[in-house]
PDB file of N, CA and C in Angstrom:
ATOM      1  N   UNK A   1      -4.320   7.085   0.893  1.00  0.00           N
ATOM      2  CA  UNK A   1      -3.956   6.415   2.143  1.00  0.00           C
ATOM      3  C   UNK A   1      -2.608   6.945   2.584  1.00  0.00           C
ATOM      4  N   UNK A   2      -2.465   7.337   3.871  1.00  0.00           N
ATOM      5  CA  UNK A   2      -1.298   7.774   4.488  1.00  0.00           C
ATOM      6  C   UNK A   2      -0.511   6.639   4.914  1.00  0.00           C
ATOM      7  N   UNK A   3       0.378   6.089   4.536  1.00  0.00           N
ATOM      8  CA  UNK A   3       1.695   5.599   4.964  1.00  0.00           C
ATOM      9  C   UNK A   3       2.627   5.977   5.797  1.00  0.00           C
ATOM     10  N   UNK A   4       2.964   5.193   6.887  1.00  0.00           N
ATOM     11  CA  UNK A   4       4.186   5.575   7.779  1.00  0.00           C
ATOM     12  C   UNK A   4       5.649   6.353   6.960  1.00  0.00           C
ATOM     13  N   UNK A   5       6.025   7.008   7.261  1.00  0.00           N
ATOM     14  CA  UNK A   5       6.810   7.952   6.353  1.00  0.00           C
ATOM     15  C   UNK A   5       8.283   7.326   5.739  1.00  0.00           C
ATOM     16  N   UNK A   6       8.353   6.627   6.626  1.00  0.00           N
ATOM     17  CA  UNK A   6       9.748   5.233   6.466  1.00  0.00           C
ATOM     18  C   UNK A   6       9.467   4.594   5.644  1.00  0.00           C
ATOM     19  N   UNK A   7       7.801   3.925   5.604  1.00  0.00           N
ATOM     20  CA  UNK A   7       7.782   2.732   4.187  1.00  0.00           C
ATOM     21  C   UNK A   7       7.185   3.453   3.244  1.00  0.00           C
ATOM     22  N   UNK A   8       6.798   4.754   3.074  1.00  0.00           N
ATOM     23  CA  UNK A   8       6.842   5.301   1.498  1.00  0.00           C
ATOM     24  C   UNK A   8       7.652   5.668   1.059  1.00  0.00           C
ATOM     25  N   UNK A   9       8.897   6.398   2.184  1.00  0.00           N
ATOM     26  CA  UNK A   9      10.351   6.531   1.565  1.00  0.00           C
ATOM     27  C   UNK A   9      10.933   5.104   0.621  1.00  0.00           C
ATOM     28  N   UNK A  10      10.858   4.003   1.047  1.00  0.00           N
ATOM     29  CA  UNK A  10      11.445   2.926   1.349  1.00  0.00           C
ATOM     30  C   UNK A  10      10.731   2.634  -0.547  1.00  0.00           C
ATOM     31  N   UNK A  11       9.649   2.767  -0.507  1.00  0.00           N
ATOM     32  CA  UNK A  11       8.741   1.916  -1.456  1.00  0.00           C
ATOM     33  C   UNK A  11       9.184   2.824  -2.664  1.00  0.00           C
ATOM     34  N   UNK A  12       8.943   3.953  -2.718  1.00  0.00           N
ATOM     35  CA  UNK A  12       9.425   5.072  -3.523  1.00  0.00           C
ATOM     36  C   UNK A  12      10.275   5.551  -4.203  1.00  0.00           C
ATOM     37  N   UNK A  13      11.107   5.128  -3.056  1.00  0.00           N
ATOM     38  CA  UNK A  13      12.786   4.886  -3.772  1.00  0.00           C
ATOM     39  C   UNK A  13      13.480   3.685  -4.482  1.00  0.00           C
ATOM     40  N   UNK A  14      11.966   2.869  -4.423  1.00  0.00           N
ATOM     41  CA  UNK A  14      12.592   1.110  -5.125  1.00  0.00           C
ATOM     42  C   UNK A  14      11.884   0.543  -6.018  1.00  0.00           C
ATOM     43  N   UNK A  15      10.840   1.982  -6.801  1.00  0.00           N
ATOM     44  CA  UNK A  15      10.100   1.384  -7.757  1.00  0.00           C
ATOM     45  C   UNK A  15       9.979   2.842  -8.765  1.00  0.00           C
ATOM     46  N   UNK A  16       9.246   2.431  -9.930  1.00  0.00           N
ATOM     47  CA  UNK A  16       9.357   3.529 -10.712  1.00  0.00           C
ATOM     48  C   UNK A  16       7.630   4.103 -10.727  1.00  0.00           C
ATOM     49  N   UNK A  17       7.096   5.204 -10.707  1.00  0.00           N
ATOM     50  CA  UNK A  17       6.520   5.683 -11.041  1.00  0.00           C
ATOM     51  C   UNK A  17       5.097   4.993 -11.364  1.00  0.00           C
ATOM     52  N   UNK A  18       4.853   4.081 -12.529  1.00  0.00           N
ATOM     53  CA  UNK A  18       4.179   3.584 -13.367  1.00  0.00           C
ATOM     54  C   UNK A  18       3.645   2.315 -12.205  1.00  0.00           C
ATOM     55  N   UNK A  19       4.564   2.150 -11.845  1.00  0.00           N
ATOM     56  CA  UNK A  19       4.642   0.664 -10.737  1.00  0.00           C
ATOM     57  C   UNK A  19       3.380   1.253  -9.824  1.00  0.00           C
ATOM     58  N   UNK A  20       4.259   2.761  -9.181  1.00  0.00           N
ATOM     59  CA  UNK A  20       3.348   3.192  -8.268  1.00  0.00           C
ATOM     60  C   UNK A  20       1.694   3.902  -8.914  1.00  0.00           C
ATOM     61  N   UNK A  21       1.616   3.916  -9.664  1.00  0.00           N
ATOM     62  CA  UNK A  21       0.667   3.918 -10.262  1.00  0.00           C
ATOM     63  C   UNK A  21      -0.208   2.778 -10.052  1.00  0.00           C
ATOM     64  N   UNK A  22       0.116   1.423 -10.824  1.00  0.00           N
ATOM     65  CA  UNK A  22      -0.413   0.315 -10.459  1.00  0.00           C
ATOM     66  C   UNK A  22      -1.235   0.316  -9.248  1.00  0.00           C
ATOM     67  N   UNK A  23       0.284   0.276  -8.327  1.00  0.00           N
ATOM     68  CA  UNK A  23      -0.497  -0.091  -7.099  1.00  0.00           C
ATOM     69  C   UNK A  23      -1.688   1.001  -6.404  1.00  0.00           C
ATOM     70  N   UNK A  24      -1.741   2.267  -7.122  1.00  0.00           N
ATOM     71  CA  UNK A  24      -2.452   2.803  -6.812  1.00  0.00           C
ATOM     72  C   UNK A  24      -4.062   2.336  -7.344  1.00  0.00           C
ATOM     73  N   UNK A  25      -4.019   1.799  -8.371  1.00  0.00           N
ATOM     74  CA  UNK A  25      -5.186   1.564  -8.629  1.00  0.00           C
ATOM     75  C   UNK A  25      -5.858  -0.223  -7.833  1.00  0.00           C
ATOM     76  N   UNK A  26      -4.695  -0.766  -7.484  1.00  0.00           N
ATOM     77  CA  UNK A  26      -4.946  -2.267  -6.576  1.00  0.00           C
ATOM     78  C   UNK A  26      -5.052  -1.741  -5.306  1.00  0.00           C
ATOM     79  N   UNK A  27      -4.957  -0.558  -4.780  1.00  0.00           N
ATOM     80  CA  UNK A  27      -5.061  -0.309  -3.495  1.00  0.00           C
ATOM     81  C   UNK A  27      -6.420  -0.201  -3.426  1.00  0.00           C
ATOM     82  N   UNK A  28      -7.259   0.251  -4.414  1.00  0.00           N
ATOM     83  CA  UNK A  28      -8.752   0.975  -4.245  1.00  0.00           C
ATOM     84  C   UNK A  28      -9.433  -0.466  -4.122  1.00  0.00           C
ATOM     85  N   UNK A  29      -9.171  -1.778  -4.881  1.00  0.00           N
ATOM     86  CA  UNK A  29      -9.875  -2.770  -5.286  1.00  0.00           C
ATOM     87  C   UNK A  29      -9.670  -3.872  -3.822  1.00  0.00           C
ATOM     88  N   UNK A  30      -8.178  -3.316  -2.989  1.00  0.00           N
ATOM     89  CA  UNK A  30      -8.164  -4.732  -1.818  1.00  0.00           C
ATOM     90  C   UNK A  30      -8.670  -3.433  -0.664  1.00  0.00           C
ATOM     91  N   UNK A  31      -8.528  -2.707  -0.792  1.00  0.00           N
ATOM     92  CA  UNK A  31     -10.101  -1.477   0.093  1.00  0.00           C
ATOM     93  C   UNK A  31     -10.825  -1.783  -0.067  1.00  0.00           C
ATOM     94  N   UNK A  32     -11.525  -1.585  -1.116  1.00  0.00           N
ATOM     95  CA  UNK A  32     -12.933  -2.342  -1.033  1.00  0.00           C
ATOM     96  C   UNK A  32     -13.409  -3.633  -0.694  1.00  0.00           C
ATOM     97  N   UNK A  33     -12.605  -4.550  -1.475  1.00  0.00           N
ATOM     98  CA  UNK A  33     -12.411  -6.398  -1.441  1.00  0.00           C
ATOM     99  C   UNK A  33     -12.407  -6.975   0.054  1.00  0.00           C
ATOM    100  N   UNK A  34     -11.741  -5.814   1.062  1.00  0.00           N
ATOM    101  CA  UNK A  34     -12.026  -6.518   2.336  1.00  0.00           C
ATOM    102  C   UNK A  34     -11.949  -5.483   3.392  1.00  0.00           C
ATOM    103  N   UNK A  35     -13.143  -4.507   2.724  1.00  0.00           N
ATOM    104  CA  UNK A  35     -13.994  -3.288   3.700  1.00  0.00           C
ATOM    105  C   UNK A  35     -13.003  -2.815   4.774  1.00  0.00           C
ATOM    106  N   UNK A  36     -11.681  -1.987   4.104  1.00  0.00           N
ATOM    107  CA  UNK A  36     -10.704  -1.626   5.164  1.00  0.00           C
ATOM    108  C   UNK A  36     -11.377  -0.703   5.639  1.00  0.00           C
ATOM    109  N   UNK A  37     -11.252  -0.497   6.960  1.00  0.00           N
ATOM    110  CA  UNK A  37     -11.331   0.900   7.693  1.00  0.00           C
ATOM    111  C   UNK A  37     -10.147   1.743   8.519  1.00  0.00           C
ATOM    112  N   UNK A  38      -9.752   2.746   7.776  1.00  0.00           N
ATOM    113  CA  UNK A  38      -8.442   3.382   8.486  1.00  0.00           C
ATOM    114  C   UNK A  38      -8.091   3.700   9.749  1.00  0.00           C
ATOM    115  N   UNK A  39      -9.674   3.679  10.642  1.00  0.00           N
ATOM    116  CA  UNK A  39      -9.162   3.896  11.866  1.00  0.00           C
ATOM    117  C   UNK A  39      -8.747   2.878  12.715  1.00  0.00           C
ATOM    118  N   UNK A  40      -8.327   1.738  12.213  1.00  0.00           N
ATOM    119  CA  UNK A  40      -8.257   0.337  12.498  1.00  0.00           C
ATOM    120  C   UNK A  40      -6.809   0.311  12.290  1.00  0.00           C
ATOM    121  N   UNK A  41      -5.794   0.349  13.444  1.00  0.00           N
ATOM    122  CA  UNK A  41      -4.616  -0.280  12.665  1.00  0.00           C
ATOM    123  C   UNK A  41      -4.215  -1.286  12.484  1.00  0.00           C
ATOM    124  N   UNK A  42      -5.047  -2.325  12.977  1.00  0.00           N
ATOM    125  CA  UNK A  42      -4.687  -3.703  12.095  1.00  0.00           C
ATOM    126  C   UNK A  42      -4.937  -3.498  10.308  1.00  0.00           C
ATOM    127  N   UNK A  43      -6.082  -2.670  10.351  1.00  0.00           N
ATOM    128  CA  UNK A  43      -6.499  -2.581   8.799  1.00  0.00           C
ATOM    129  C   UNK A  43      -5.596  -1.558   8.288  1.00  0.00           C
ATOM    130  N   UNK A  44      -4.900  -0.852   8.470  1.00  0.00           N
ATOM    131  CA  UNK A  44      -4.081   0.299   7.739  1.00  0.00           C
ATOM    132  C   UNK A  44      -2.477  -0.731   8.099  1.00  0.00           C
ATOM    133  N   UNK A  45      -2.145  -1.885   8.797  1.00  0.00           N
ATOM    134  CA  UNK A  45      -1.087  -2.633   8.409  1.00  0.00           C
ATOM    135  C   UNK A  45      -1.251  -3.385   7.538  1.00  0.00           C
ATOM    136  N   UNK A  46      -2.238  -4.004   7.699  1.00  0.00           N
ATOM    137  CA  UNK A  46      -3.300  -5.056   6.245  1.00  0.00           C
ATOM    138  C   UNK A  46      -2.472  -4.342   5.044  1.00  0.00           C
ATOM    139  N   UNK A  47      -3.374  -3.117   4.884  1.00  0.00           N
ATOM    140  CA  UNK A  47      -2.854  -2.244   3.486  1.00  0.00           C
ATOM    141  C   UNK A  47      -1.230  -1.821   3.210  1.00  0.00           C
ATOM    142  N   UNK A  48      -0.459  -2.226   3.927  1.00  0.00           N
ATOM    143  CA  UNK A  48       0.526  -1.659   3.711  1.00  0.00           C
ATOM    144  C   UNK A  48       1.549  -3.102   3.675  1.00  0.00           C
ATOM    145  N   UNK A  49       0.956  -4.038   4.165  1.00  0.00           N
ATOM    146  CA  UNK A  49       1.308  -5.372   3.805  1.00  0.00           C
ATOM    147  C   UNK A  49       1.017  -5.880   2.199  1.00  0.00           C
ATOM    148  N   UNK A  50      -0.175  -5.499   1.948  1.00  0.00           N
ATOM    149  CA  UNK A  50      -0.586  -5.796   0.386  1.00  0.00           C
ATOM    150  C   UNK A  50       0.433  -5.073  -0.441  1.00  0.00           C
ATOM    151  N   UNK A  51       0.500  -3.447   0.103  1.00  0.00           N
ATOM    152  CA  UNK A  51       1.591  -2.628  -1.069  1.00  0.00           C
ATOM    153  C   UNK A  51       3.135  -3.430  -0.670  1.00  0.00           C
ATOM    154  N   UNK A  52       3.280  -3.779  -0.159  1.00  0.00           N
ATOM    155  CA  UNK A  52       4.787  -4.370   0.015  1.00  0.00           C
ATOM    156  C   UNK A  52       5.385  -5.615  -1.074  1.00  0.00           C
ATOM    157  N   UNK A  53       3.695  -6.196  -0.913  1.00  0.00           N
ATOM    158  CA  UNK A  53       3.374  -7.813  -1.462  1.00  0.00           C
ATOM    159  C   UNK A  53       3.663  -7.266  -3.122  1.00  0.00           C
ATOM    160  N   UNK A  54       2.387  -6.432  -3.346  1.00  0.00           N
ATOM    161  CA  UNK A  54       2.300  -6.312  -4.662  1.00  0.00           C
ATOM    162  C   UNK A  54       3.325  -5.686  -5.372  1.00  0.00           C
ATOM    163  N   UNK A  55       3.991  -4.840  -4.473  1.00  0.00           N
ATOM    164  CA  UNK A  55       5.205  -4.241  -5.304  1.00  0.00           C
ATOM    165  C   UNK A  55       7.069  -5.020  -5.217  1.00  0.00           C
ATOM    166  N   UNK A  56       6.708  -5.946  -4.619  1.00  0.00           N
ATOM    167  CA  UNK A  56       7.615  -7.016  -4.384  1.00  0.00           C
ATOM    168  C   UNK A  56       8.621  -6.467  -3.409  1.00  0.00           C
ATOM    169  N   UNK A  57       8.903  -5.366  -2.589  1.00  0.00           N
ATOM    170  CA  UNK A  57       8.852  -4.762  -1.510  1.00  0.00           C
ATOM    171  C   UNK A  57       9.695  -5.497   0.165  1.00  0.00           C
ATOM    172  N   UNK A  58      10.720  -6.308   0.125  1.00  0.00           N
ATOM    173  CA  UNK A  58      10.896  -7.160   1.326  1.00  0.00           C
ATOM    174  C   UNK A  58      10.607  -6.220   2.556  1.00  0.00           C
TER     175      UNK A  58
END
């Protein structure tokens, strides 16, 4: 998933590695869990609201 370039800087620089790992594998499960579609940008803010959530992210 492509991220606005500001909040992967942002996310990237405030977590370690392993973290981002994690969330890589919770990204595939709330994709599926509530049938995102990327060409939707309500649904590609959805997803980038969850990575914020899950990585504790203000």
């Amino acid at each position: 998933m492509g991220y606005p370039r500001a909040f992967k800087e942002k996310v990237l620089g405030g977590i370690c590695a392993t973290c981002w790992k994690e969330w890589e594998d919770m990204e595939v499960k709330v994709i599926n869990e509530y049938r995102l579609n990327f060409m939707d940008p309500q649904h590609r803010e959805m997803l980038q609201k969850s990575c914020a959530e899950f990585l504790q992210i203000p």
